[in-house]
PDB file of N, CA and C in Angstrom:
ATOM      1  N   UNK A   1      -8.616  18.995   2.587  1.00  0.00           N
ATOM      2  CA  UNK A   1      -7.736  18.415   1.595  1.00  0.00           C
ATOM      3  C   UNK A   1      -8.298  18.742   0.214  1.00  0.00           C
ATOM      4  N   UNK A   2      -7.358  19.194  -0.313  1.00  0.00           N
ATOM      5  CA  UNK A   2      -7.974  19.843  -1.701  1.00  0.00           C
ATOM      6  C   UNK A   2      -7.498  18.853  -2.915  1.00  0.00           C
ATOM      7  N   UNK A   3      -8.519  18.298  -3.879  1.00  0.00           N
ATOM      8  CA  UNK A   3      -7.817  17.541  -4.978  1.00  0.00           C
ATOM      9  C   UNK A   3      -7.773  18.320  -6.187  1.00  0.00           C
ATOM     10  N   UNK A   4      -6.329  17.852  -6.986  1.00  0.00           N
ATOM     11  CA  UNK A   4      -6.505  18.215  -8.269  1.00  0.00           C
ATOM     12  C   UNK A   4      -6.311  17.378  -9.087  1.00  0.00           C
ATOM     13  N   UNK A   5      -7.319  17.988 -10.294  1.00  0.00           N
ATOM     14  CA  UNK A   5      -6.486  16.844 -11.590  1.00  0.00           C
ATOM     15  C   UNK A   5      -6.131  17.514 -13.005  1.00  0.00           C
ATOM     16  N   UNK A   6      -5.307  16.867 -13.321  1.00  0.00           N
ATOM     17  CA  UNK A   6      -4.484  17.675 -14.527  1.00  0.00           C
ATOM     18  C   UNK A   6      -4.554  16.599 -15.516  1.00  0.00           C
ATOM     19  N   UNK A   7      -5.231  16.510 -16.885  1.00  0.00           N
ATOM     20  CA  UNK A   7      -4.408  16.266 -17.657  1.00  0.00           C
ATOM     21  C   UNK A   7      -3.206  15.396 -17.847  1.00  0.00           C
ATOM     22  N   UNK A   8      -2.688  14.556 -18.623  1.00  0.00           N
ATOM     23  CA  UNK A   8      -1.614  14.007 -18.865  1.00  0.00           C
ATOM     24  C   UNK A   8      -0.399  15.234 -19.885  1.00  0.00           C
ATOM     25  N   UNK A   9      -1.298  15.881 -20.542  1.00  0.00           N
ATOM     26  CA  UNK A   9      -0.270  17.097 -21.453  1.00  0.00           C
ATOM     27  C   UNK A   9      -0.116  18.342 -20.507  1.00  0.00           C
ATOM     28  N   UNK A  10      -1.450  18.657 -19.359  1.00  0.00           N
ATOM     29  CA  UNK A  10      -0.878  19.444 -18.452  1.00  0.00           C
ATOM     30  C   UNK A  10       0.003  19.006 -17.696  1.00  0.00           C
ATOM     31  N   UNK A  11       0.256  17.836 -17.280  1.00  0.00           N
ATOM     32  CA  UNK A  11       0.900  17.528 -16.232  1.00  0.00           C
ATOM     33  C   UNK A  11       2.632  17.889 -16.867  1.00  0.00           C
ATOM     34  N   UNK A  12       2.514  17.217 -18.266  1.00  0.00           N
ATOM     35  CA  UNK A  12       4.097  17.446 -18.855  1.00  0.00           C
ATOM     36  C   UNK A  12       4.621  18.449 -19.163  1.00  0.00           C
ATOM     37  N   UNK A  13       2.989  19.833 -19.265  1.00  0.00           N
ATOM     38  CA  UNK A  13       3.713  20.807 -19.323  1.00  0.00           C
ATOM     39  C   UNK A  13       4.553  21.882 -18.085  1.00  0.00           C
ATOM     40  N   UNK A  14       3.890  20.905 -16.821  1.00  0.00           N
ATOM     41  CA  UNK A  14       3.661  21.815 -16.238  1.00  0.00           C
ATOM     42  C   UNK A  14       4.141  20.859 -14.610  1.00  0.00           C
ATOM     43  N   UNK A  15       5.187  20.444 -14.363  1.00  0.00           N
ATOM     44  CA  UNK A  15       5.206  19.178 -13.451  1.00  0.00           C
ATOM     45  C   UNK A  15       4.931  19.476 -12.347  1.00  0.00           C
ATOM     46  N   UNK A  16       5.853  21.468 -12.292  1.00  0.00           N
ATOM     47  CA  UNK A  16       6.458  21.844 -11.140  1.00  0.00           C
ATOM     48  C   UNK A  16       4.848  22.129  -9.909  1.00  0.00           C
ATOM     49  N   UNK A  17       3.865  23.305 -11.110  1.00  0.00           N
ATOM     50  CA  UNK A  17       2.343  23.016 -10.546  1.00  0.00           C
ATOM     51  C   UNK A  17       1.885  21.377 -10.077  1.00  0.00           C
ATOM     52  N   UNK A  18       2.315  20.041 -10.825  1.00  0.00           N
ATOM     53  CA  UNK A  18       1.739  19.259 -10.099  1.00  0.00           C
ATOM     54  C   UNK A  18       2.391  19.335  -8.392  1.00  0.00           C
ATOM     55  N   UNK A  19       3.678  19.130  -8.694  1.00  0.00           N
ATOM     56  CA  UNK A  19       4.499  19.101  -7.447  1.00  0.00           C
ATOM     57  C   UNK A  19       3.734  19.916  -6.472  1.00  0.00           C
ATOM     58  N   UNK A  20       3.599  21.162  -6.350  1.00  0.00           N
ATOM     59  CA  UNK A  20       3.274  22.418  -5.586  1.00  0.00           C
ATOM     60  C   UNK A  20       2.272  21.878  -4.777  1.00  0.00           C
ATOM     61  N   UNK A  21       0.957  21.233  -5.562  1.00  0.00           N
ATOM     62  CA  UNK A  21      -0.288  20.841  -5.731  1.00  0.00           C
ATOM     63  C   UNK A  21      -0.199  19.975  -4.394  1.00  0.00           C
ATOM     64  N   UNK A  22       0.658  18.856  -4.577  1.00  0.00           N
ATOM     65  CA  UNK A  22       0.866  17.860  -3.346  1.00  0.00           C
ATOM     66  C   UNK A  22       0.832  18.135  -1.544  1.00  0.00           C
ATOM     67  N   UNK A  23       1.260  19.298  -1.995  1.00  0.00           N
ATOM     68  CA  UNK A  23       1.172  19.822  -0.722  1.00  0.00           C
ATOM     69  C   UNK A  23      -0.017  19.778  -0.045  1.00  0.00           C
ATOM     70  N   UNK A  24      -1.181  20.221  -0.754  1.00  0.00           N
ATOM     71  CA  UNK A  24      -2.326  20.532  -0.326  1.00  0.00           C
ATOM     72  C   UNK A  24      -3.781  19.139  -0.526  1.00  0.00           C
ATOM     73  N   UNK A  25      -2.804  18.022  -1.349  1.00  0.00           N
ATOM     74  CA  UNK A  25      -3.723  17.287  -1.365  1.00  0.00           C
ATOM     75  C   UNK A  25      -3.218  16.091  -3.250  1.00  0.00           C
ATOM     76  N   UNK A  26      -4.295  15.187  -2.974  1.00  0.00           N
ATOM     77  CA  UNK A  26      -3.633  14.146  -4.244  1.00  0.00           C
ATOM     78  C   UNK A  26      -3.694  14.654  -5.492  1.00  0.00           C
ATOM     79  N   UNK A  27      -2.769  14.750  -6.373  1.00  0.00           N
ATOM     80  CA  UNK A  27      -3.250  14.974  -7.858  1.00  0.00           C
ATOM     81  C   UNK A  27      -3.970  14.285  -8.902  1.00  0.00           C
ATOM     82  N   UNK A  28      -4.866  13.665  -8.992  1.00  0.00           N
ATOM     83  CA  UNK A  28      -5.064  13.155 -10.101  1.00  0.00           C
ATOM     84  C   UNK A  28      -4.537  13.415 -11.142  1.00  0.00           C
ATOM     85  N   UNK A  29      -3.625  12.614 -12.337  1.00  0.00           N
ATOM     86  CA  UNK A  29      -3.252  12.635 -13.587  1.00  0.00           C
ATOM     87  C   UNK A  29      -4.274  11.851 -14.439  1.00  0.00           C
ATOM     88  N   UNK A  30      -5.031  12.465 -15.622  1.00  0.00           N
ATOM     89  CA  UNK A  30      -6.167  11.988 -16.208  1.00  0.00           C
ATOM     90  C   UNK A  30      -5.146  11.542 -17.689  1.00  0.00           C
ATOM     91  N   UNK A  31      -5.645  10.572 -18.322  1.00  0.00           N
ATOM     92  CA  UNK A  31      -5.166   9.908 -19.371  1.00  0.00           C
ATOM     93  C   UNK A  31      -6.275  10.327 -20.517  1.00  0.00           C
ATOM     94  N   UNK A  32      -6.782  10.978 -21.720  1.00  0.00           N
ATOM     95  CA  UNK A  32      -7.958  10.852 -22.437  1.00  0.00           C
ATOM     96  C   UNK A  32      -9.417  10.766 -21.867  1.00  0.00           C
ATOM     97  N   UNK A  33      -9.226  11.785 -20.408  1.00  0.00           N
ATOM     98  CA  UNK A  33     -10.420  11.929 -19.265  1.00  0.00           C
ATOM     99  C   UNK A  33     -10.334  11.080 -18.351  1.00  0.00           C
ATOM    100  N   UNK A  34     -10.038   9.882 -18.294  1.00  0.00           N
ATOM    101  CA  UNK A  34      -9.748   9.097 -17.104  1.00  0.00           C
ATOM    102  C   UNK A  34      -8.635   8.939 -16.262  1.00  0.00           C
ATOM    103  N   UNK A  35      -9.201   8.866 -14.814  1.00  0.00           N
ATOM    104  CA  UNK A  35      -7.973   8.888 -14.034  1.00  0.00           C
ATOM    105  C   UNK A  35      -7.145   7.647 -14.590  1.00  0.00           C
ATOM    106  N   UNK A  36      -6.252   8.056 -14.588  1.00  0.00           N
ATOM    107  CA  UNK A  36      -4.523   7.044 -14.539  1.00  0.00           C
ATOM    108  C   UNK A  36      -3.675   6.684 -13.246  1.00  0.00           C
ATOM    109  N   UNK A  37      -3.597   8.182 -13.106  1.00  0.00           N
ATOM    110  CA  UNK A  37      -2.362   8.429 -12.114  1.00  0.00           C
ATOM    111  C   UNK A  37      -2.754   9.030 -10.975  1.00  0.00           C
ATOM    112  N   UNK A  38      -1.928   9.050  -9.490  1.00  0.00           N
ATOM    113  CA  UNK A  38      -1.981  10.023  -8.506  1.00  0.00           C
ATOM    114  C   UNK A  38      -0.588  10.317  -7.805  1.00  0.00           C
ATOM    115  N   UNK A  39      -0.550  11.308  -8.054  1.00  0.00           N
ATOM    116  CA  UNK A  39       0.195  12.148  -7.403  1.00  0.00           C
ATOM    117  C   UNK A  39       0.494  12.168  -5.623  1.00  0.00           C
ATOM    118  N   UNK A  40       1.003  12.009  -4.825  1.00  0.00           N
ATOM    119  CA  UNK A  40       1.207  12.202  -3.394  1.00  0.00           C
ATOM    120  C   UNK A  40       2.861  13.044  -3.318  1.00  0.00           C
ATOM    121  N   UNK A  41       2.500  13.768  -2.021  1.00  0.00           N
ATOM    122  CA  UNK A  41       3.538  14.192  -1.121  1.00  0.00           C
ATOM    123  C   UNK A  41       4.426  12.611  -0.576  1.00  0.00           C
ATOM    124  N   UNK A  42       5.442  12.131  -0.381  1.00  0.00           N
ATOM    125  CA  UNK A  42       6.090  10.972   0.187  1.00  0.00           C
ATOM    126  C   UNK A  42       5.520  10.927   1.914  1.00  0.00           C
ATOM    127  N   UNK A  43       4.849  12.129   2.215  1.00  0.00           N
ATOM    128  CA  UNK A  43       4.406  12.058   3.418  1.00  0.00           C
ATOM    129  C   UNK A  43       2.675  11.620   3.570  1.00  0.00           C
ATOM    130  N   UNK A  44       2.233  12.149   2.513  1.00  0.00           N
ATOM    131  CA  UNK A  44       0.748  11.709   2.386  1.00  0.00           C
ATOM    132  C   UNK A  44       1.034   9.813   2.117  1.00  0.00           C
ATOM    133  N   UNK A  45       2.258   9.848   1.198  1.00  0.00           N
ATOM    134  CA  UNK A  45       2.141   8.221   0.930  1.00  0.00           C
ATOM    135  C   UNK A  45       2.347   6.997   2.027  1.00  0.00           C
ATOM    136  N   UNK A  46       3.408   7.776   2.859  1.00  0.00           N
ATOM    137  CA  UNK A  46       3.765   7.406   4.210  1.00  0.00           C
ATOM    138  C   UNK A  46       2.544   7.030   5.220  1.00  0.00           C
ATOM    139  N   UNK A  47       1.729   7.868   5.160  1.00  0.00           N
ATOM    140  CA  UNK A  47       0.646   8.234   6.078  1.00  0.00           C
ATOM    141  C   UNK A  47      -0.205   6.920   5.799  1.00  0.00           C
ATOM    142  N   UNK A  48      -0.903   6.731   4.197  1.00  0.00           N
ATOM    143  CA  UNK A  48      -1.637   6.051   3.840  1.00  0.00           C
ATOM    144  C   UNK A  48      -0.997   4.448   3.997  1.00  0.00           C
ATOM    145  N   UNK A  49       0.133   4.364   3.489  1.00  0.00           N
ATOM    146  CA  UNK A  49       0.020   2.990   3.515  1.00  0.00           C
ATOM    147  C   UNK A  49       1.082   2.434   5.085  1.00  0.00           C
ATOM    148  N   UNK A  50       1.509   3.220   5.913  1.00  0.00           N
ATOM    149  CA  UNK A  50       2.031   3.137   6.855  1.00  0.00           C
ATOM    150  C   UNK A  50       3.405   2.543   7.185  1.00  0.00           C
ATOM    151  N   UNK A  51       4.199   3.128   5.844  1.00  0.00           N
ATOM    152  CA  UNK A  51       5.635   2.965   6.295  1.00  0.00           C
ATOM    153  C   UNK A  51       6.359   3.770   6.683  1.00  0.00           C
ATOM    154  N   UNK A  52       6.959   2.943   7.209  1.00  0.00           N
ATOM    155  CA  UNK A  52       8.714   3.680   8.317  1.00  0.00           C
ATOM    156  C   UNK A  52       9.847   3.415   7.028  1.00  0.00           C
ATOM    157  N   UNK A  53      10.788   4.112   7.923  1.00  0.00           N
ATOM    158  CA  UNK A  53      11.496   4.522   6.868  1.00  0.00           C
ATOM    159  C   UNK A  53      12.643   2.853   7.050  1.00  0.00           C
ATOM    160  N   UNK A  54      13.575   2.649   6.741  1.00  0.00           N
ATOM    161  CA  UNK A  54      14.130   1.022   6.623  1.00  0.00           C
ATOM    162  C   UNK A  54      15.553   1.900   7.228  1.00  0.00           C
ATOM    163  N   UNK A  55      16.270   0.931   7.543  1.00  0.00           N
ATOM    164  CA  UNK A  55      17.761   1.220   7.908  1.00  0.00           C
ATOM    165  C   UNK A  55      18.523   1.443   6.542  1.00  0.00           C
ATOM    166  N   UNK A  56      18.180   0.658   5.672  1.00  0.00           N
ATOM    167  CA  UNK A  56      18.763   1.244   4.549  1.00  0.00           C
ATOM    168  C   UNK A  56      18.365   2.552   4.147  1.00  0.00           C
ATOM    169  N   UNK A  57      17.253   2.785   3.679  1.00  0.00           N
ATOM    170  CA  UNK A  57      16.720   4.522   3.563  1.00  0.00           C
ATOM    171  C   UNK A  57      17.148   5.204   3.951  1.00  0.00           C
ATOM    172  N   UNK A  58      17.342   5.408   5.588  1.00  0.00           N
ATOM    173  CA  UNK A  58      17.825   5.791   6.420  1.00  0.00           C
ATOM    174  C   UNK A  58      19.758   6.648   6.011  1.00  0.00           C
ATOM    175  N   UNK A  59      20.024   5.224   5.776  1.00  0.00           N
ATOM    176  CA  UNK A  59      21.956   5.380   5.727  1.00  0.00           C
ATOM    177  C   UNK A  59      22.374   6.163   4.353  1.00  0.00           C
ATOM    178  N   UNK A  60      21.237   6.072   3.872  1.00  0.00           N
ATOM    179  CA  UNK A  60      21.252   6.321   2.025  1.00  0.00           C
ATOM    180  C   UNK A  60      20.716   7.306   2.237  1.00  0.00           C
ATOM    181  N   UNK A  61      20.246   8.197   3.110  1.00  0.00           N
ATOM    182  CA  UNK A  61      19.784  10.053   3.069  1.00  0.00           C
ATOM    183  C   UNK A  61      21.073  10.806   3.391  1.00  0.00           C
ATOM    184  N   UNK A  62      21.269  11.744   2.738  1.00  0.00           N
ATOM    185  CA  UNK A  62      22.297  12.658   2.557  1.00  0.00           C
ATOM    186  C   UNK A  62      21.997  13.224   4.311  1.00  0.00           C
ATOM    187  N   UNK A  63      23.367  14.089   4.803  1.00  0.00           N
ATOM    188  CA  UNK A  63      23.214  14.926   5.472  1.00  0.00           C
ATOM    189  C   UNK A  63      22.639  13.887   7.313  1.00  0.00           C
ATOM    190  N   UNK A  64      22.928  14.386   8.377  1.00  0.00           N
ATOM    191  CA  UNK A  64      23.496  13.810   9.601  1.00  0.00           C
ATOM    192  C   UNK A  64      22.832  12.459   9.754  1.00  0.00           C
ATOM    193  N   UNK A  65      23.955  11.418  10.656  1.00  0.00           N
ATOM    194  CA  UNK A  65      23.485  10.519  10.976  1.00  0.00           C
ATOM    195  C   UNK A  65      22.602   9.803  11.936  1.00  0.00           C
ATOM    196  N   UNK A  66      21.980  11.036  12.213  1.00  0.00           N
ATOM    197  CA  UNK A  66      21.236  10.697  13.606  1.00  0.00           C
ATOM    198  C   UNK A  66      19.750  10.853  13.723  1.00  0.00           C
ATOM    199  N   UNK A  67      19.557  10.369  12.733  1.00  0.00           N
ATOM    200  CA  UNK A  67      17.918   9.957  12.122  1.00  0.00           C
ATOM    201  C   UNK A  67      17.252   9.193  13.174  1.00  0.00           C
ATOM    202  N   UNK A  68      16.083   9.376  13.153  1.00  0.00           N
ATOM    203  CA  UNK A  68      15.480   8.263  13.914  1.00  0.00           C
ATOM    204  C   UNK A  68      14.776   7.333  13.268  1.00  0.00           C
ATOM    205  N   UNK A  69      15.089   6.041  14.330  1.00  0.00           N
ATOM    206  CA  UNK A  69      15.111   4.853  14.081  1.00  0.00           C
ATOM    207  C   UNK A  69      14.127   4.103  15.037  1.00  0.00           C
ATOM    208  N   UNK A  70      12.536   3.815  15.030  1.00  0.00           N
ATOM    209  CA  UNK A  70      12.014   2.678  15.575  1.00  0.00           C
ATOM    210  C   UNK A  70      12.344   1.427  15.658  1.00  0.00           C
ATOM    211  N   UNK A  71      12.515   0.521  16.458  1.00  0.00           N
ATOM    212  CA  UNK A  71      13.067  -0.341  16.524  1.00  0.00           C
ATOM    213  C   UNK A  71      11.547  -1.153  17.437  1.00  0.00           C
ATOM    214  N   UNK A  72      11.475  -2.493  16.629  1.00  0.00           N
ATOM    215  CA  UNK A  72      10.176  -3.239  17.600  1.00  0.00           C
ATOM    216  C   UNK A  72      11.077  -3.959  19.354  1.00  0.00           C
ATOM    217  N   UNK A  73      10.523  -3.502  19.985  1.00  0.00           N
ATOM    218  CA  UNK A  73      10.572  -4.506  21.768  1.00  0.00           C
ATOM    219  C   UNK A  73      11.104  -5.823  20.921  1.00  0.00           C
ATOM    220  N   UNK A  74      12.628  -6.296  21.326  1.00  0.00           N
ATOM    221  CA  UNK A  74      12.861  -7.497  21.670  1.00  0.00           C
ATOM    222  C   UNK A  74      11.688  -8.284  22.482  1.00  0.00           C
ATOM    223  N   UNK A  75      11.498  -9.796  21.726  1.00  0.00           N
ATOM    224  CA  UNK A  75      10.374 -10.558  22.117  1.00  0.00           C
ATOM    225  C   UNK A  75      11.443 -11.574  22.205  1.00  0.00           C
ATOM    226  N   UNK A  76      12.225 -12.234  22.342  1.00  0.00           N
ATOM    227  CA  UNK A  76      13.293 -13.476  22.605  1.00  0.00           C
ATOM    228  C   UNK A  76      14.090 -12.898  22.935  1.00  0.00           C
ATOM    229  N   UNK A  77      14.565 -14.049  23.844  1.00  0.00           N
ATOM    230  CA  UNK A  77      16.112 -13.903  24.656  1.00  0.00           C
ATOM    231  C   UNK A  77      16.876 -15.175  23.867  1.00  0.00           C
ATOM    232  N   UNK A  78      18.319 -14.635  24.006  1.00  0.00           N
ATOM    233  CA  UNK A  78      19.140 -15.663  23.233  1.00  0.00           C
ATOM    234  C   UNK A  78      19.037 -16.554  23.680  1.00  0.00           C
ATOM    235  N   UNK A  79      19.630 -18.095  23.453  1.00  0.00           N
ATOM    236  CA  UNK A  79      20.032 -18.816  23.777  1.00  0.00           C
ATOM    237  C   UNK A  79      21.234 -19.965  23.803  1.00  0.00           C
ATOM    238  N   UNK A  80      21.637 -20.136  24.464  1.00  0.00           N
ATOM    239  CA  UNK A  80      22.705 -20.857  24.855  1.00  0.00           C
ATOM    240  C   UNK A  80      22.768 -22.222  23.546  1.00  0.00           C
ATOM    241  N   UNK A  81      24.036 -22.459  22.957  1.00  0.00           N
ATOM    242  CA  UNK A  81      23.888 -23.694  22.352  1.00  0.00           C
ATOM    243  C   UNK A  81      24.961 -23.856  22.666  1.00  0.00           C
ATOM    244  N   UNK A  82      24.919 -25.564  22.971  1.00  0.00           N
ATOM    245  CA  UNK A  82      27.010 -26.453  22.600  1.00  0.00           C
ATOM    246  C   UNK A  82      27.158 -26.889  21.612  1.00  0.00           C
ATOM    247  N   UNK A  83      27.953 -26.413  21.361  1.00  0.00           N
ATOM    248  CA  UNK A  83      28.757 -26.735  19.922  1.00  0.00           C
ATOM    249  C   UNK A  83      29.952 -28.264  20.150  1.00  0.00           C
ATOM    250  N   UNK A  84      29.677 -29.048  19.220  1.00  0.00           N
ATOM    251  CA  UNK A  84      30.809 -30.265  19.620  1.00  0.00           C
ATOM    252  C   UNK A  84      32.179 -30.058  19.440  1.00  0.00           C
TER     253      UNK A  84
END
């Protein structure tokens, strides 16, 4: 995993290199020498903090509907109520 860091005036000059960059690893964005910012792929971010994608996300991505969808094991069974 390769890191880079750019600058806050490189980064504005230059976004498309940060973008590229992601691929291969986090960007650091430096503010007046210090880190500020980081850069991730949505898949590196995925990875790290361990989300799935939501049913909304999901319905809201362009292009077919047949995404996959984890769903947790039913842990309850319904139950019966009377109503008066």
């Amino acid at each position: 995993m390769a890191i880079t860091t750019l600058s806050s005036r490189e980064f504005n000059q230059d976004t498309s290199r940060a973008k590229k960059a992601t691929a291969k690893g986090p960007v650091f964005i430096t503010d007046r020498g210090r880190p500020a910012h980081v850069l991730l792929s949505i898949e590196e971010y995925r990875r790290i903090t361990g989300k799935r994608q939501s049913i909304a996300n999901l319905l809201a991505m362009p292009g077919p509907a047949d995404g996959e969808l984890e769903l947790p094991p039913r842990t309850e069974r319904a139950k019966l109520v009377s109503l008066p």
